[in-house]
N, C-alpha and C. Protein backbone atom coordinates (compact mmCIF):
# COMPACT_ATOMS: atom_id res chain seq x y z
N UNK A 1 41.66 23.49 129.31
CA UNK A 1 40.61 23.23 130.28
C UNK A 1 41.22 22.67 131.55
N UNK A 2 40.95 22.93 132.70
CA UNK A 2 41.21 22.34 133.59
C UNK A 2 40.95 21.17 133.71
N UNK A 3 41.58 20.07 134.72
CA UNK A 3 40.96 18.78 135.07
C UNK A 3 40.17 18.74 136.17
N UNK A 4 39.19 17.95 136.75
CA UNK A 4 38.32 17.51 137.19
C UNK A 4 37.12 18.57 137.55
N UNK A 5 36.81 19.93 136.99
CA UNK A 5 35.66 20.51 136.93
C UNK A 5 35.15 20.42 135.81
N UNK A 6 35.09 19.82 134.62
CA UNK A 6 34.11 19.32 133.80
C UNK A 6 33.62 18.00 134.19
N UNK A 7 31.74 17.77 134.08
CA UNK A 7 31.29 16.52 133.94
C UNK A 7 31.54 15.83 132.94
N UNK A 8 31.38 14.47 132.76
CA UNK A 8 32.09 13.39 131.94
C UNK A 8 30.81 13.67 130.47
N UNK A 9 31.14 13.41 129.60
CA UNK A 9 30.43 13.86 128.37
C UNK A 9 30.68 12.54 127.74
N UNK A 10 29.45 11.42 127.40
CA UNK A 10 29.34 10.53 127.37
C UNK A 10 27.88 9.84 126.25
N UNK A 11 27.97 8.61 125.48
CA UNK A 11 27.37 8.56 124.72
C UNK A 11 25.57 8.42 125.47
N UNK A 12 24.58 9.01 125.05
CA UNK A 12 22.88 8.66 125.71
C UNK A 12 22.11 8.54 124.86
N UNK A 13 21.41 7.56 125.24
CA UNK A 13 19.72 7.44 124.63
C UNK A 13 18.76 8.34 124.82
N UNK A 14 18.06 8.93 124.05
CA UNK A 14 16.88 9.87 124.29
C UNK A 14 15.55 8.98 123.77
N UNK A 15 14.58 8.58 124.85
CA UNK A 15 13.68 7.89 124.35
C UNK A 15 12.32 9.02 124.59
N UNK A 16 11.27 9.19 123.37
CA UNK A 16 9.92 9.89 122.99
C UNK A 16 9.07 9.32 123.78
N UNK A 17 7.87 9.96 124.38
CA UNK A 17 6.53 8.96 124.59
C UNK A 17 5.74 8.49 123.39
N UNK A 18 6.24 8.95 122.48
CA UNK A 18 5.69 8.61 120.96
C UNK A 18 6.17 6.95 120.24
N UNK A 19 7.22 6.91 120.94
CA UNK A 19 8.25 5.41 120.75
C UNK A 19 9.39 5.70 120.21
N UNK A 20 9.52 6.44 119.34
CA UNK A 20 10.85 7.13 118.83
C UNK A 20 12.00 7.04 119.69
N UNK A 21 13.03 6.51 119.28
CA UNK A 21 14.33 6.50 119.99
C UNK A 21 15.25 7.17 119.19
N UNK A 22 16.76 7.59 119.91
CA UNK A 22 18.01 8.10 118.53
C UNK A 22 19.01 8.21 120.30
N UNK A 23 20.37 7.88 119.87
CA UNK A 23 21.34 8.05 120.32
C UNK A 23 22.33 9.76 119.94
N UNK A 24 22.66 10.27 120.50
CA UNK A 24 23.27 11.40 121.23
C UNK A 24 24.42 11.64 121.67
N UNK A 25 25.13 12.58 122.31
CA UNK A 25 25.68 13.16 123.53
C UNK A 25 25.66 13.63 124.05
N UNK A 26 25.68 13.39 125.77
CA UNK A 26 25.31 14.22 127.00
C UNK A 26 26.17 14.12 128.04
N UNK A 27 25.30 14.71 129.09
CA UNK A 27 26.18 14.61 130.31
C UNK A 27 25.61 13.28 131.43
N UNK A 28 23.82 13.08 130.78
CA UNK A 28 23.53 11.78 131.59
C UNK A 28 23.74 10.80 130.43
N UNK A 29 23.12 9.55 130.76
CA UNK A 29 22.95 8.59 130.12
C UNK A 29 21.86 7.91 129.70
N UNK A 30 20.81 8.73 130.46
CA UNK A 30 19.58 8.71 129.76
C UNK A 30 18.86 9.89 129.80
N UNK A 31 17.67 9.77 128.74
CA UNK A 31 16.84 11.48 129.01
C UNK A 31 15.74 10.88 127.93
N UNK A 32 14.46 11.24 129.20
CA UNK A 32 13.01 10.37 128.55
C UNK A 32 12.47 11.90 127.97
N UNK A 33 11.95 12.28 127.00
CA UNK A 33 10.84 13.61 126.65
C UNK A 33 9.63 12.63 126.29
N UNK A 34 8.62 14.21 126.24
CA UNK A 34 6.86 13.96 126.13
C UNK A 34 7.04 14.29 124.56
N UNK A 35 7.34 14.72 124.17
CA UNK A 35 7.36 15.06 122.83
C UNK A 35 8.35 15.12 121.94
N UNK A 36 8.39 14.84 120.60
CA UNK A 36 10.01 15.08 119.94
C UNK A 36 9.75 15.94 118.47
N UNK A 37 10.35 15.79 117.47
CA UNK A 37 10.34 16.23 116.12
C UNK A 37 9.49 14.98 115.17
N UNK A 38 9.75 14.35 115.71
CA UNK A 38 8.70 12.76 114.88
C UNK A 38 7.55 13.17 115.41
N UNK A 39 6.96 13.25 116.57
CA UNK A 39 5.35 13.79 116.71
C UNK A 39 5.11 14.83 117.04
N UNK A 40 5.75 16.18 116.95
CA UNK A 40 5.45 17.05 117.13
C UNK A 40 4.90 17.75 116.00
N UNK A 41 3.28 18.10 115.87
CA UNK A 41 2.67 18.67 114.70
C UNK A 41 3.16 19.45 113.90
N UNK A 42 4.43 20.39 114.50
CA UNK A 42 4.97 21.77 113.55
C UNK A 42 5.99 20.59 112.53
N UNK A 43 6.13 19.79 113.15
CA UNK A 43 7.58 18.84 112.43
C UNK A 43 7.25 18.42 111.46
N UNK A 44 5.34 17.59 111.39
CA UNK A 44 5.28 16.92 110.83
C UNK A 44 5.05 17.21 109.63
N UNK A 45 5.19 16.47 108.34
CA UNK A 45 5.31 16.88 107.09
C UNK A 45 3.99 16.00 106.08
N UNK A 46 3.56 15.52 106.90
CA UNK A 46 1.67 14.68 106.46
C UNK A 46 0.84 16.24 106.72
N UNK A 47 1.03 16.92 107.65
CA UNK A 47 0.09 17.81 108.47
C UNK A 47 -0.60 17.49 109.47
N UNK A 48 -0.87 15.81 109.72
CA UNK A 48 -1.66 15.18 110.70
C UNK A 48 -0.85 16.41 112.62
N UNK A 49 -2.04 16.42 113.37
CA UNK A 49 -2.34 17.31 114.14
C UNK A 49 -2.29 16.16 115.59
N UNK A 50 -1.01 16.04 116.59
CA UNK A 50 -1.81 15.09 117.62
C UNK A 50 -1.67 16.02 118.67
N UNK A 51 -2.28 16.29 119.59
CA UNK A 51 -2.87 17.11 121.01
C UNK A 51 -2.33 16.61 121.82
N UNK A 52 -1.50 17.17 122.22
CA UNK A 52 -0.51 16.76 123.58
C UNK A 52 -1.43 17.78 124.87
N UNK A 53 -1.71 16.89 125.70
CA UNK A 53 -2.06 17.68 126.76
C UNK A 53 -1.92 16.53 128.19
N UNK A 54 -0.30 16.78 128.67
CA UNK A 54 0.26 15.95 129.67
C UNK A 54 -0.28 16.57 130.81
N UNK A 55 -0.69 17.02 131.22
CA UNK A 55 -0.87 17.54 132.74
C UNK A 55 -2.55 17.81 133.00
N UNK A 56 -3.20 17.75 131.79
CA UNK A 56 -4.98 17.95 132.06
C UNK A 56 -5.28 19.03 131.91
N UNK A 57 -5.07 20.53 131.45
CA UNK A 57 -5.26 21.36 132.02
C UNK A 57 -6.51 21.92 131.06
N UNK A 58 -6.31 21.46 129.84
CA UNK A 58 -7.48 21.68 128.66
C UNK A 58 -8.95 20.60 130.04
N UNK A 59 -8.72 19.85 130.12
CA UNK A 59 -9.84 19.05 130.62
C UNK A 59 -10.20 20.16 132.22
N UNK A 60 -9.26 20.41 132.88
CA UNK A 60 -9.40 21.82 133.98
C UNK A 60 -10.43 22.19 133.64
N UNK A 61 -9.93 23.22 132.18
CA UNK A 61 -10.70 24.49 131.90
C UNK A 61 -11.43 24.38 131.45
N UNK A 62 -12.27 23.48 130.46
CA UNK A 62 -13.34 22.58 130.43
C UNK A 62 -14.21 22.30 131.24
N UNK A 63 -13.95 21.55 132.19
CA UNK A 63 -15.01 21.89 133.63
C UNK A 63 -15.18 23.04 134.38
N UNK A 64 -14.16 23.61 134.32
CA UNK A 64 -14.31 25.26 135.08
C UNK A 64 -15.47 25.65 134.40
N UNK A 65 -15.12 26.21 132.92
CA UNK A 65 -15.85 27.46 132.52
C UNK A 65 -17.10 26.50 131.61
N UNK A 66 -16.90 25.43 131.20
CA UNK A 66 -17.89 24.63 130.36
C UNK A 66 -17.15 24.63 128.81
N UNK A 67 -17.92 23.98 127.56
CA UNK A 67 -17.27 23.47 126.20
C UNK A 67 -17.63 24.52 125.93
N UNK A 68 -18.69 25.56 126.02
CA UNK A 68 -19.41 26.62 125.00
C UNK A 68 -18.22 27.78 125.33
N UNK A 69 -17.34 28.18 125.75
CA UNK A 69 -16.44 29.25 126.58
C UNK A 69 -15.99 30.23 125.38
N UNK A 70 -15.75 29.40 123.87
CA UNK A 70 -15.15 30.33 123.12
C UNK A 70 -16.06 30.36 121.76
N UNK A 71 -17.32 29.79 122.44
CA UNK A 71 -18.40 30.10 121.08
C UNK A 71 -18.71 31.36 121.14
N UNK A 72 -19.46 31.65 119.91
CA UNK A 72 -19.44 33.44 119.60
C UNK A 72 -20.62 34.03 120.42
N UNK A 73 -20.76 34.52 120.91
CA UNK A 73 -21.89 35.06 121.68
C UNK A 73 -22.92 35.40 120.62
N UNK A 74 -24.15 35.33 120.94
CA UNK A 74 -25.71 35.94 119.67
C UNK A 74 -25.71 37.26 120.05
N UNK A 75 -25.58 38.09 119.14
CA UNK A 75 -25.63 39.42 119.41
C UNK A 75 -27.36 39.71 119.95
N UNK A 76 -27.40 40.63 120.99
CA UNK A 76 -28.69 40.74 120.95
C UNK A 76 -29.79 41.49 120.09
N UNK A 77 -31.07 41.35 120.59
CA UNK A 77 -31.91 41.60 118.93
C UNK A 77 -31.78 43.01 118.44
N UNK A 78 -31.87 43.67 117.87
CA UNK A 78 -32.12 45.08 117.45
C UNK A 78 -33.40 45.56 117.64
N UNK A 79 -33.68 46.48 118.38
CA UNK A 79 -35.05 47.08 118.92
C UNK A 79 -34.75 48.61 117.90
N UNK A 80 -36.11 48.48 117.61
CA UNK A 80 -36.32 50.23 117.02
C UNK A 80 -36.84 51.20 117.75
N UNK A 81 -35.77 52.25 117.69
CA UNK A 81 -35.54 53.47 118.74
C UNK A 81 -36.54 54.28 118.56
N UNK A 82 -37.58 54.61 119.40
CA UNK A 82 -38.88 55.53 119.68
C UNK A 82 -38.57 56.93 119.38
N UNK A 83 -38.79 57.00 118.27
CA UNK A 83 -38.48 58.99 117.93
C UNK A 83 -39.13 60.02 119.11
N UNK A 84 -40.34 59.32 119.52
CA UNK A 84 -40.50 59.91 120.70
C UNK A 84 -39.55 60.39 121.96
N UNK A 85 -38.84 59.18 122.36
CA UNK A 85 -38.09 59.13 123.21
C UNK A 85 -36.72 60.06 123.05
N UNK A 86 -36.28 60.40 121.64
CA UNK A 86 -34.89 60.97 121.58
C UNK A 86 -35.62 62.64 122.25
């Protein structure tokens, strides 16, 4: 390897918004995430389910279109066809 075009590779903390901490190696010395393997639902091994939604966008589309958006529509009624008419 050459000298001085690699960055320094050095021990870091990775801290969760969940509280979860664990030590590493990187190139910074710190690195914050929104989510990790401790609360991330696919990880978890209870099954418990938590809803990450950092930026609002479920609450957006919610006011845009309203709560009813992905209820099933009522089919409309069935009318009987006038033999006359065919």
């Amino acid at each position: 390897m050459k000298k001085g075009i690699h960055p320094e590779y050095m021990d870091c903390n990775v801290h969760c918004g969940c509280g979860a901490s664990w030590q590493t190696r990187s190139t910074v010395k710190y690195i914050k995430v929104e989510i990790c393997s401790t609360c991330h639902p696919f990880f978890r091994a209870d099954g418990a389910h938590k809803f990450v939604d950092a930026l609002g966008r479920v609450d957006r589309f919610t006011k845009k279109f309203g709560s009813d958006y992905f209820a099933k529509a009522t089919p409309p009624p069935k009318t009987k066809l006038d033999p006359h008419r065919l």
